[in-house]
Protein backbone atom coordinates (compact mmCIF):
# COMPACT_ATOMS: atom_id res chain seq x y z
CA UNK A 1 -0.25 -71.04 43.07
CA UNK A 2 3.72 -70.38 43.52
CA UNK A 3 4.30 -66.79 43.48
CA UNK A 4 8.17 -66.99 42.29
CA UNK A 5 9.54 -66.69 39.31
CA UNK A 6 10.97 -69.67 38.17
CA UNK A 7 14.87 -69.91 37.05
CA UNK A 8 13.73 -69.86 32.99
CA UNK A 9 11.19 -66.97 33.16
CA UNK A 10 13.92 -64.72 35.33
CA UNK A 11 16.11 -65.54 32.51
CA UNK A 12 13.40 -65.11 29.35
CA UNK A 13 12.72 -61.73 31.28
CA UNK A 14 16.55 -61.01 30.85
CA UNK A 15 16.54 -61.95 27.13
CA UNK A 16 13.36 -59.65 26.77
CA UNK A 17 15.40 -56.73 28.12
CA UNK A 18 18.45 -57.33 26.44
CA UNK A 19 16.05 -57.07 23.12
CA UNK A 20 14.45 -53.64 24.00
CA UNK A 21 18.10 -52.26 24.71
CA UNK A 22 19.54 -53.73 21.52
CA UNK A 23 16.64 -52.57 19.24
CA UNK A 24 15.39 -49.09 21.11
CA UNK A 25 16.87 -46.17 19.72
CA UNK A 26 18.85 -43.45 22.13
CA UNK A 27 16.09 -41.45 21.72
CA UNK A 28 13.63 -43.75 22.22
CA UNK A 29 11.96 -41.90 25.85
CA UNK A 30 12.73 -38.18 24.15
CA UNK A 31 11.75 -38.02 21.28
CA UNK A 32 9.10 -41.53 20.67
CA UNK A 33 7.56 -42.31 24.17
CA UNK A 34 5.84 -38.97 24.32
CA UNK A 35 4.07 -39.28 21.02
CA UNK A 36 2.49 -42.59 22.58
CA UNK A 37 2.19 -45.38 20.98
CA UNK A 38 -0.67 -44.77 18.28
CA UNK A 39 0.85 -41.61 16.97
CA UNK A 40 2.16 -42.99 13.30
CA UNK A 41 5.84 -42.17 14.17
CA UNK A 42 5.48 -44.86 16.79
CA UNK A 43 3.36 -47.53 14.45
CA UNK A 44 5.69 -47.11 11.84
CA UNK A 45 8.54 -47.66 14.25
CA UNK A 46 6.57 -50.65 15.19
CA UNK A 47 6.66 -52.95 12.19
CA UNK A 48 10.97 -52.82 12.04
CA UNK A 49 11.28 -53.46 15.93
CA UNK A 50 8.50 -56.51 15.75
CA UNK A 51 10.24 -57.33 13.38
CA UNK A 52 12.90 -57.50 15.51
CA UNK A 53 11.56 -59.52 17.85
CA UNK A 54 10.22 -62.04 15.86
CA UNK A 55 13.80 -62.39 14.30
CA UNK A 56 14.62 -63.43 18.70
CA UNK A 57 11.81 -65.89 18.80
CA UNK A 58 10.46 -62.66 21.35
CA UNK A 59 7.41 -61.31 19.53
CA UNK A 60 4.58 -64.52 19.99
CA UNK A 61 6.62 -67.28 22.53
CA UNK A 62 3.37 -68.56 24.05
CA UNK A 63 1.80 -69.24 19.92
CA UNK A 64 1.97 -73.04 19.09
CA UNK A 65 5.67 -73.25 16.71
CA UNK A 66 2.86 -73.92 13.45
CA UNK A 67 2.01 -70.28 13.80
CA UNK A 68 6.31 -68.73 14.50
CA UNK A 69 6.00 -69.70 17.97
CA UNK A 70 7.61 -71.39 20.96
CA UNK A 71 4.51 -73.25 22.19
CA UNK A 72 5.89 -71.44 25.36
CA UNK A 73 3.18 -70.83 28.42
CA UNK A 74 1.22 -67.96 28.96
CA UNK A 75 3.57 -66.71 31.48
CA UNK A 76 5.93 -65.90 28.90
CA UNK A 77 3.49 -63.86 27.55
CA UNK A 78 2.46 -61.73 30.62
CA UNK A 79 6.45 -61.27 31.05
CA UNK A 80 6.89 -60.11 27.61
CA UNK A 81 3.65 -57.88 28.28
CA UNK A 82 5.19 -56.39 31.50
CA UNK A 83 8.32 -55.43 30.09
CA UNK A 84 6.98 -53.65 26.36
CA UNK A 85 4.50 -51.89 28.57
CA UNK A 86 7.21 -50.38 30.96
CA UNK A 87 9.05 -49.62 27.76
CA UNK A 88 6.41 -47.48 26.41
CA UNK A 89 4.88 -50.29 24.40
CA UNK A 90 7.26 -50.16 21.31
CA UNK A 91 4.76 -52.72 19.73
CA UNK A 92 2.73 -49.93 19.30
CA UNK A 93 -0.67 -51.38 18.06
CA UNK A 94 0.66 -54.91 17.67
CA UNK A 95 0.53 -55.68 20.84
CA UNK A 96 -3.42 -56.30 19.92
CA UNK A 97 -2.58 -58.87 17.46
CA UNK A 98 -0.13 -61.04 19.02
CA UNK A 99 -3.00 -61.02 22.12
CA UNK A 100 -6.27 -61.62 20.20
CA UNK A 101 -6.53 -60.95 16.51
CA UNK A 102 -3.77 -63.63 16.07
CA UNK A 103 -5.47 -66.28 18.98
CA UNK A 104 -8.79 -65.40 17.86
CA UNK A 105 -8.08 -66.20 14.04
CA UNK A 106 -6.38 -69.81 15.14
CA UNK A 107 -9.54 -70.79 16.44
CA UNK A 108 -11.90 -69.18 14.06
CA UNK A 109 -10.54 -68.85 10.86
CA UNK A 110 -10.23 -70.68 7.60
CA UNK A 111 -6.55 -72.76 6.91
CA UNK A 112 -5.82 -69.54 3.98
CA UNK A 113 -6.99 -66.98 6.68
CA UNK A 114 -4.42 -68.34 9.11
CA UNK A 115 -1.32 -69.12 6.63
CA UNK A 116 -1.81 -65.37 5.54
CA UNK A 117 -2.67 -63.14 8.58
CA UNK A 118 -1.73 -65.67 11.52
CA UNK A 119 1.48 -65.73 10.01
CA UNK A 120 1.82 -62.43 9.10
CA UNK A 121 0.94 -60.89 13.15
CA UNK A 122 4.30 -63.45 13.87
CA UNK A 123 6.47 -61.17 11.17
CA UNK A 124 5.72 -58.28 12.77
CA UNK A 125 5.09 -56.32 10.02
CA UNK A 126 1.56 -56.12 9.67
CA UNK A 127 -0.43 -53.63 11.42
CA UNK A 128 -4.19 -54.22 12.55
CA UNK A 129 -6.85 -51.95 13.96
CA UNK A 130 -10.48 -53.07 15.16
CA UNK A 131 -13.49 -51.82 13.95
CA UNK A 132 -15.89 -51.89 16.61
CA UNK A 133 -17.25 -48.98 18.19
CA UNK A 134 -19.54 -46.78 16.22
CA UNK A 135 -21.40 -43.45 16.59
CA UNK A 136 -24.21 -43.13 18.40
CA UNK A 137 -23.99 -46.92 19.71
CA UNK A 138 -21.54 -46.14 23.06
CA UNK A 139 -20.37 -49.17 24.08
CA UNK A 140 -23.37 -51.36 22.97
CA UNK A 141 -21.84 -53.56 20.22
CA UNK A 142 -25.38 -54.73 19.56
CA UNK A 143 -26.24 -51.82 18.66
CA UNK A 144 -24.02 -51.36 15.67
CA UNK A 145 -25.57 -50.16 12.23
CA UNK A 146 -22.58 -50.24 9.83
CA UNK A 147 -24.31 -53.17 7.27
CA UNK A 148 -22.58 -55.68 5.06
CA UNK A 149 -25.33 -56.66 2.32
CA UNK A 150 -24.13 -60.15 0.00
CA UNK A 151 -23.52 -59.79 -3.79
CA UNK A 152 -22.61 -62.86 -5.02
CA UNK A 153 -18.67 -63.33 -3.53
CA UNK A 154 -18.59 -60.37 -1.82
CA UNK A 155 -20.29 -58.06 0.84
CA UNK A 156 -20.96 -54.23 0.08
CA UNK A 157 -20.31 -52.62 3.51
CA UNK A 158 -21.97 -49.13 4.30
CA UNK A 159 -21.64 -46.89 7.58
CA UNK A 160 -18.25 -45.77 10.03
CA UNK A 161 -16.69 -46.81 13.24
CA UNK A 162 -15.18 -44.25 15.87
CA UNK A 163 -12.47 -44.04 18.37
CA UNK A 164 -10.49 -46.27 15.46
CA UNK A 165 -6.76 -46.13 16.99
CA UNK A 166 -4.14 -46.77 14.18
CA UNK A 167 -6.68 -46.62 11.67
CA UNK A 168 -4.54 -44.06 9.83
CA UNK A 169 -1.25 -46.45 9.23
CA UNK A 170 -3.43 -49.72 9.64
CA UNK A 171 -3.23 -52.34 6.40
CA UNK A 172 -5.89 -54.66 7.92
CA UNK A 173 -9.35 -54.02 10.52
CA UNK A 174 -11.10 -56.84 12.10
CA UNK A 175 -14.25 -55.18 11.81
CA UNK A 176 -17.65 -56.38 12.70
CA UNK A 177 -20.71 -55.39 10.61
CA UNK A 178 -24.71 -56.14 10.57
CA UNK A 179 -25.68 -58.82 8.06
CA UNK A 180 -28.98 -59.02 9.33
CA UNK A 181 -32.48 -57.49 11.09
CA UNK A 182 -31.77 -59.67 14.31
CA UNK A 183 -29.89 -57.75 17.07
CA UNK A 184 -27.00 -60.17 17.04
CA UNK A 185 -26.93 -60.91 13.61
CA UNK A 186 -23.22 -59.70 13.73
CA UNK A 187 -20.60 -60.98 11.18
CA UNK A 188 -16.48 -60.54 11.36
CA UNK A 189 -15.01 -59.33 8.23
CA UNK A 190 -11.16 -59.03 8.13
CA UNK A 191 -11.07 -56.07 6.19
CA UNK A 192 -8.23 -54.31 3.76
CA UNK A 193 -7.46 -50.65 4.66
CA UNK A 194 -6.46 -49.70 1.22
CA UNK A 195 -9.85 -50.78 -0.08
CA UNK A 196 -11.72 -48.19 -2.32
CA UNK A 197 -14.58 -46.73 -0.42
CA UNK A 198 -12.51 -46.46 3.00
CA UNK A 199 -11.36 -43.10 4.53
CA UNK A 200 -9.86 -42.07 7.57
CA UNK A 201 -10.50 -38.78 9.31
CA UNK A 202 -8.50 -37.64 12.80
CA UNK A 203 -10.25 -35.91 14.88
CA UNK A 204 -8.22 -34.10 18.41
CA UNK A 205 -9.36 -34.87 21.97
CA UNK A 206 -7.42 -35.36 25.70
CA UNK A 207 -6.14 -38.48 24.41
CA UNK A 208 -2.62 -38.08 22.17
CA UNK A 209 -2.64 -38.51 18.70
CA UNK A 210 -3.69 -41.29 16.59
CA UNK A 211 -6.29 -42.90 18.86
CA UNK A 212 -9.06 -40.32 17.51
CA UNK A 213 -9.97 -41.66 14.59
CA UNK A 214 -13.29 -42.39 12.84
CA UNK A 215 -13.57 -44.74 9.60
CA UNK A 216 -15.99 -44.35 6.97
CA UNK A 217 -17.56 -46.88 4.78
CA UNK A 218 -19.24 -46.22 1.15
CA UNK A 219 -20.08 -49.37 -0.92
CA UNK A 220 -16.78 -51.13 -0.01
CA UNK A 221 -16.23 -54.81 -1.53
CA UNK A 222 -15.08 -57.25 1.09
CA UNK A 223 -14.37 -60.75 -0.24
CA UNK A 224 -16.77 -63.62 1.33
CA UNK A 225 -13.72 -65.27 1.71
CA UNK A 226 -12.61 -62.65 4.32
CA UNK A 227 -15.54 -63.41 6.69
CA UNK A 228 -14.11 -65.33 9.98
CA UNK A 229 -16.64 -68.01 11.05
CA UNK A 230 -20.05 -68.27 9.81
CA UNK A 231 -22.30 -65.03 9.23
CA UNK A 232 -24.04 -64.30 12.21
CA UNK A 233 -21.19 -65.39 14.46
CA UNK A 234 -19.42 -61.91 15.07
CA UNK A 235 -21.15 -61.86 18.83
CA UNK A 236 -19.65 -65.20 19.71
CA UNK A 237 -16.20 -64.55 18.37
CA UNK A 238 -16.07 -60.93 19.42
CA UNK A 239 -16.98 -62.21 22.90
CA UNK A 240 -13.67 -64.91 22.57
CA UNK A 241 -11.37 -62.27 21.21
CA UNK A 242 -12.44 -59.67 24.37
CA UNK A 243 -11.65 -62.71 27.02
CA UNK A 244 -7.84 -61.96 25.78
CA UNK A 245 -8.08 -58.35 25.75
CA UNK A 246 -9.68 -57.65 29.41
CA UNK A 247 -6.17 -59.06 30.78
CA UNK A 248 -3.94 -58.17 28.02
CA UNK A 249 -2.52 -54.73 29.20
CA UNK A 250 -0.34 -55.00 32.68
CA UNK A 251 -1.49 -51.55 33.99
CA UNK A 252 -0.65 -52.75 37.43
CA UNK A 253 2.97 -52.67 36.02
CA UNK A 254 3.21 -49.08 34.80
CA UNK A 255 1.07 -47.92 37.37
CA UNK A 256 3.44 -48.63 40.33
CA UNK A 257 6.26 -47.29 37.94
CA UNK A 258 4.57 -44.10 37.71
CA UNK A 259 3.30 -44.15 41.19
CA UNK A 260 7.82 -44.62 41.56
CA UNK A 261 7.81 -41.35 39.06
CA UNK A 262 5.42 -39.22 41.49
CA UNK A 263 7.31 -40.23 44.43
CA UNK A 264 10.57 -39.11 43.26
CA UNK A 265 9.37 -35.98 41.89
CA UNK A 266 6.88 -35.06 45.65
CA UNK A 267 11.02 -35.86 46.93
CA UNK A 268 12.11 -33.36 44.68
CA UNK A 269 9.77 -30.88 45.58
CA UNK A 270 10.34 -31.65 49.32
CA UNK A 271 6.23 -32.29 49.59
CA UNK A 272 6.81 -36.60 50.65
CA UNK A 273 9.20 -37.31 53.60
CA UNK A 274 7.37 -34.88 56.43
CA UNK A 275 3.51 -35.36 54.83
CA UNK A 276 1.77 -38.56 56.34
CA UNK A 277 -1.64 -38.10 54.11
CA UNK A 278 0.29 -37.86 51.14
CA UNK A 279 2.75 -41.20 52.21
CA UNK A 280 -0.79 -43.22 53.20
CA UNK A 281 -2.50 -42.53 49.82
CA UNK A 282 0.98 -43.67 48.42
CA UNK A 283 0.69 -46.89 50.40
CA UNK A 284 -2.79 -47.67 49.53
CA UNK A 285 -2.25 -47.25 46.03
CA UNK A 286 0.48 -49.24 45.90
CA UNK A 287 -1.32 -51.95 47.56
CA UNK A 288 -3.97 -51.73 44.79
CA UNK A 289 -1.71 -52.23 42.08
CA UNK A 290 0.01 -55.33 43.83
CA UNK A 291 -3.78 -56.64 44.33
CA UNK A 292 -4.25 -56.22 40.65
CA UNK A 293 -1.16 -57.65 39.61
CA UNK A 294 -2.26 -61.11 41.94
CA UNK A 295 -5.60 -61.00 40.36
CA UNK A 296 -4.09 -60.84 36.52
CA UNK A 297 -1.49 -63.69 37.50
CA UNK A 298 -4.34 -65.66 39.07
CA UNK A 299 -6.01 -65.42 35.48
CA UNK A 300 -2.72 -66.54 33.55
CA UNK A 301 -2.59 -69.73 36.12
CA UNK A 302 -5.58 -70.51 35.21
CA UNK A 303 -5.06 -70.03 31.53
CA UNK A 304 -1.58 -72.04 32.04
CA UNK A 305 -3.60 -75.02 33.47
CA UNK A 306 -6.52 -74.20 30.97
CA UNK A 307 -9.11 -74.52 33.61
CA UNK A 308 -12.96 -72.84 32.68
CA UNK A 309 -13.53 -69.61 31.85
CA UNK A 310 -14.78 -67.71 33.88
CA UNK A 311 -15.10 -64.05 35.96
CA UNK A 312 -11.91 -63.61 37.22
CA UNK A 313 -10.53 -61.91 34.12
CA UNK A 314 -13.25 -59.24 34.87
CA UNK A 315 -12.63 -59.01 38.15
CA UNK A 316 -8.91 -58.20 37.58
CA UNK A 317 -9.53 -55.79 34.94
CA UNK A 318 -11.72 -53.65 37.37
CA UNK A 319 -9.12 -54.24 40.21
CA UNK A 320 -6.43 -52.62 37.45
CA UNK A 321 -8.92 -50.07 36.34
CA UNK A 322 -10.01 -48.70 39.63
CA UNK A 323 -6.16 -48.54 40.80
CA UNK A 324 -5.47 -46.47 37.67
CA UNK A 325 -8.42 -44.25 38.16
CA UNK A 326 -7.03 -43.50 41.82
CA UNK A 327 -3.62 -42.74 40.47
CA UNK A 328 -4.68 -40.46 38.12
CA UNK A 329 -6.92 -38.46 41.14
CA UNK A 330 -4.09 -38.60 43.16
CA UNK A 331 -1.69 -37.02 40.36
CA UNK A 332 -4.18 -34.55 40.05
CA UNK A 333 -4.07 -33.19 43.25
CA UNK A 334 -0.75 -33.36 44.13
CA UNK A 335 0.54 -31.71 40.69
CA UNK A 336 -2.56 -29.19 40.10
CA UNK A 337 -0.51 -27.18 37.62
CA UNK A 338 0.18 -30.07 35.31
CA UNK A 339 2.73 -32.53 35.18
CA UNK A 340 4.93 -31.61 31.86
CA UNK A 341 7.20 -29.34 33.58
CA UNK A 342 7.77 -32.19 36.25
CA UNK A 343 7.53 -35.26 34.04
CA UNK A 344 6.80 -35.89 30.47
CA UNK A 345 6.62 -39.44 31.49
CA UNK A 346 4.19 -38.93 34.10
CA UNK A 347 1.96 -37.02 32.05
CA UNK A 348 2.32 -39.28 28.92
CA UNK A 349 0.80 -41.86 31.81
CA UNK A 350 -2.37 -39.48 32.18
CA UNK A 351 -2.86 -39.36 28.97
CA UNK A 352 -2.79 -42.83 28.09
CA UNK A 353 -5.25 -44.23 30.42
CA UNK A 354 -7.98 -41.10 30.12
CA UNK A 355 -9.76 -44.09 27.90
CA UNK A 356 -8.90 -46.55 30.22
CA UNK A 357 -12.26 -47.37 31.76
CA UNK A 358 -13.81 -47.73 28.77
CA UNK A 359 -11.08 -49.47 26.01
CA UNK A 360 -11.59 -53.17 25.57
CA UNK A 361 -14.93 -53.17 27.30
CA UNK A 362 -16.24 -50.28 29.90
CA UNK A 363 -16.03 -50.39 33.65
CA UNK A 364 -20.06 -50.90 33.53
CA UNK A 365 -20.03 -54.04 31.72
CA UNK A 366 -17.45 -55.75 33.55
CA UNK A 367 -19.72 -55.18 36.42
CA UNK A 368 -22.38 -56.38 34.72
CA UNK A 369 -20.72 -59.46 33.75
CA UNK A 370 -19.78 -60.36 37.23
CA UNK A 371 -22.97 -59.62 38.41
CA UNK A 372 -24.98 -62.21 35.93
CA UNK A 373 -22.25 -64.61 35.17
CA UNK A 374 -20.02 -64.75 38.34
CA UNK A 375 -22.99 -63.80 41.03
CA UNK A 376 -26.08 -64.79 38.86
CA UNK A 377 -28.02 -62.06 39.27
CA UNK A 378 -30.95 -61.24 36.91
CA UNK A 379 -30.29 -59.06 34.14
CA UNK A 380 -31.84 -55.33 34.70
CA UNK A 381 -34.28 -54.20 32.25
């Protein structure tokens, strides 16, 4: 595995940054970054600066050209990743279509499916949330009990989904429903937001806003044609579309820039130069992040040279995930009075990743998946 950057990704990194300065507003940290990225000020800005991108060949470089790509490697698209995430992830929510929705419709979907929404993720104008997660079913997508009964050429769908981010300003979910008694009889529907019998209701919590969200279902008409796959499916192409989500978010990149932040605000404070215990947790968490960041590249090698899937995408996630977690103890106890008189960045960082161990698949499954897939150990009962 080299470990440098090659001459024409240091230069597609350059183009990426030239982008965010030419299409980031002045008061793009002040006044946007710290209503995060799912607030609708932020989605909204979203769809004119993908836009944007898209117009710079930026927004999908590693899609094949059929679909408004580059047929560019996946390394593009972990460089592209890095440097919207540092940014404050002006993609706001599309940054989860252009990593699974779109891949995950290429290899499932019908030819119409793809000409419409394939091509419309590469615009950068449409805006997607998932439908997954439901009350009362935790992370257990198994478990789910929001049902899609067939009348003639459509489904009637009946029940909600919770913790819906950008279900507010969505236009489209990729939703999976029940279609039948079996506990995997699971079905994707690609469903309109603006549908009669949908409605959104915010609810507050830790988290900023627009990531609170729970949908609600009542004898909603879904074309058949707007199933992905066959019925029944929805467990093997959920289980595809997660394989791009586990290593789709850099945190090892925006954690050592806010592990940079607390540094230079202990500095300011006088509390880092003359305390050792605070310096070693500094140096250990640093070397956490850099371990993460090796494990995700290891997984986009592999990807690159489109060897078998396998654990290491799990593996990385916890590496990133555990490295966050410490951060966010550590920020705790060196700033015990909060950090928004310090740092809005900082605490717009806490904020963020309070869902961390449990958005695009808990801490507890990952584990579980290396244990029976990666060490082969027998599934507890």
């Amino acid at each position: 595995m080299e470990f440098a950057w090659t001459a024409e990704q240091e230069e597609y990194r350059k183009r990426v940054r030239t982008a965010l300065d030419e299409l980031l507003p002045d008061d793009w940290d002040e006044r946007y970054v710290p209503e995060s990225y799912a607030s609708d000020l932020q989605v909204e800005f979203s769809r004119g600066f993908c836009a944007g991108l898209a117009e710079r060949g930026l927004l999908v470089p590693h899609w094949p050209k059929q679909y408004g790509g580059s047929g560019a490697d996946d390394w593009c698209h972990f460089i592209l990743n890095e440097e919207m995430k540092a940014a404050g992830e002006p993609r706001g929510p599309q940054y989860m279509n252009i990593n699974w929705i779109g891949p995950t419709l290429m290899t499932f979907g019908t030819e119409a499916q793809k000409d419409q929404h394939v091509k419309g993720i590469a615009s950068g104008r449409v805006i997607w949330c998932q439908g997954f997660s439901e009350p009362n079913a935790g992370t257990d997508l198994a478990a789910l009990r929001t049902r899609a009964e067939r009348v003639g050429d459509y489904y009637i769908v009946n029940g909600s989904k919770i913790w819906t981010s950008y279900a507010r300003t969505a236009d489209w979910c990729f939703m999976l429903v029940r279609t039948g008694p079996g506990k995997k009889d699971i079905t994707v529907l690609l469903t309109p937001m603006k549908t009669p019998g949908i409605s959104v209701t915010s609810f507050p919590g830790l988290i900023k806003d627009g990531h609170l969200n729970e949908v609600f279902f009542t004898d909603v008409k879904i074309p058949v044609a707007n199933r992905v796959g066959e019925e029944g499916q929805g467990w093997k192409i959920v289980t595809h579309a997660l394989s791009f989500e586990r290593v789709g978010v850099p945190r090892y990149h925006t954690g050592l820039q806010a592990l940079e932040l607390a540094v230079e605000q202990l500095r300011e404070e006088g509390r880092y130069d003359n305390d050792p215990v605070i310096q070693t947790r500094v140096g250990a968490l640093a070397s956490k992040f850099e371990a993460a960041r090796l494990l995700t590249y290891l997984v986009v090698d592999q990807r690159v040279k489109r060897s078998e899937a396998n654990t290491d995408s799990n593996l990385s996630r916890i590496a990133s995930l555990e490295a966050t977690t410490d951060l966010m103890n550590f920020l705790g106890d060196v700033f015990p009075h909060g950090l928004a008189g310090g740092n809005v960045l900082l605490e717009d960082y806490y904020r963020i990743n309070i869902p961390a161990g449990i958005t695009g698949g808990t801490n507890e499954i990952q584990l579980d998946l290396i244990a029976q897939r990666g060490l082969g150990l027998p599934r507890g009962k």
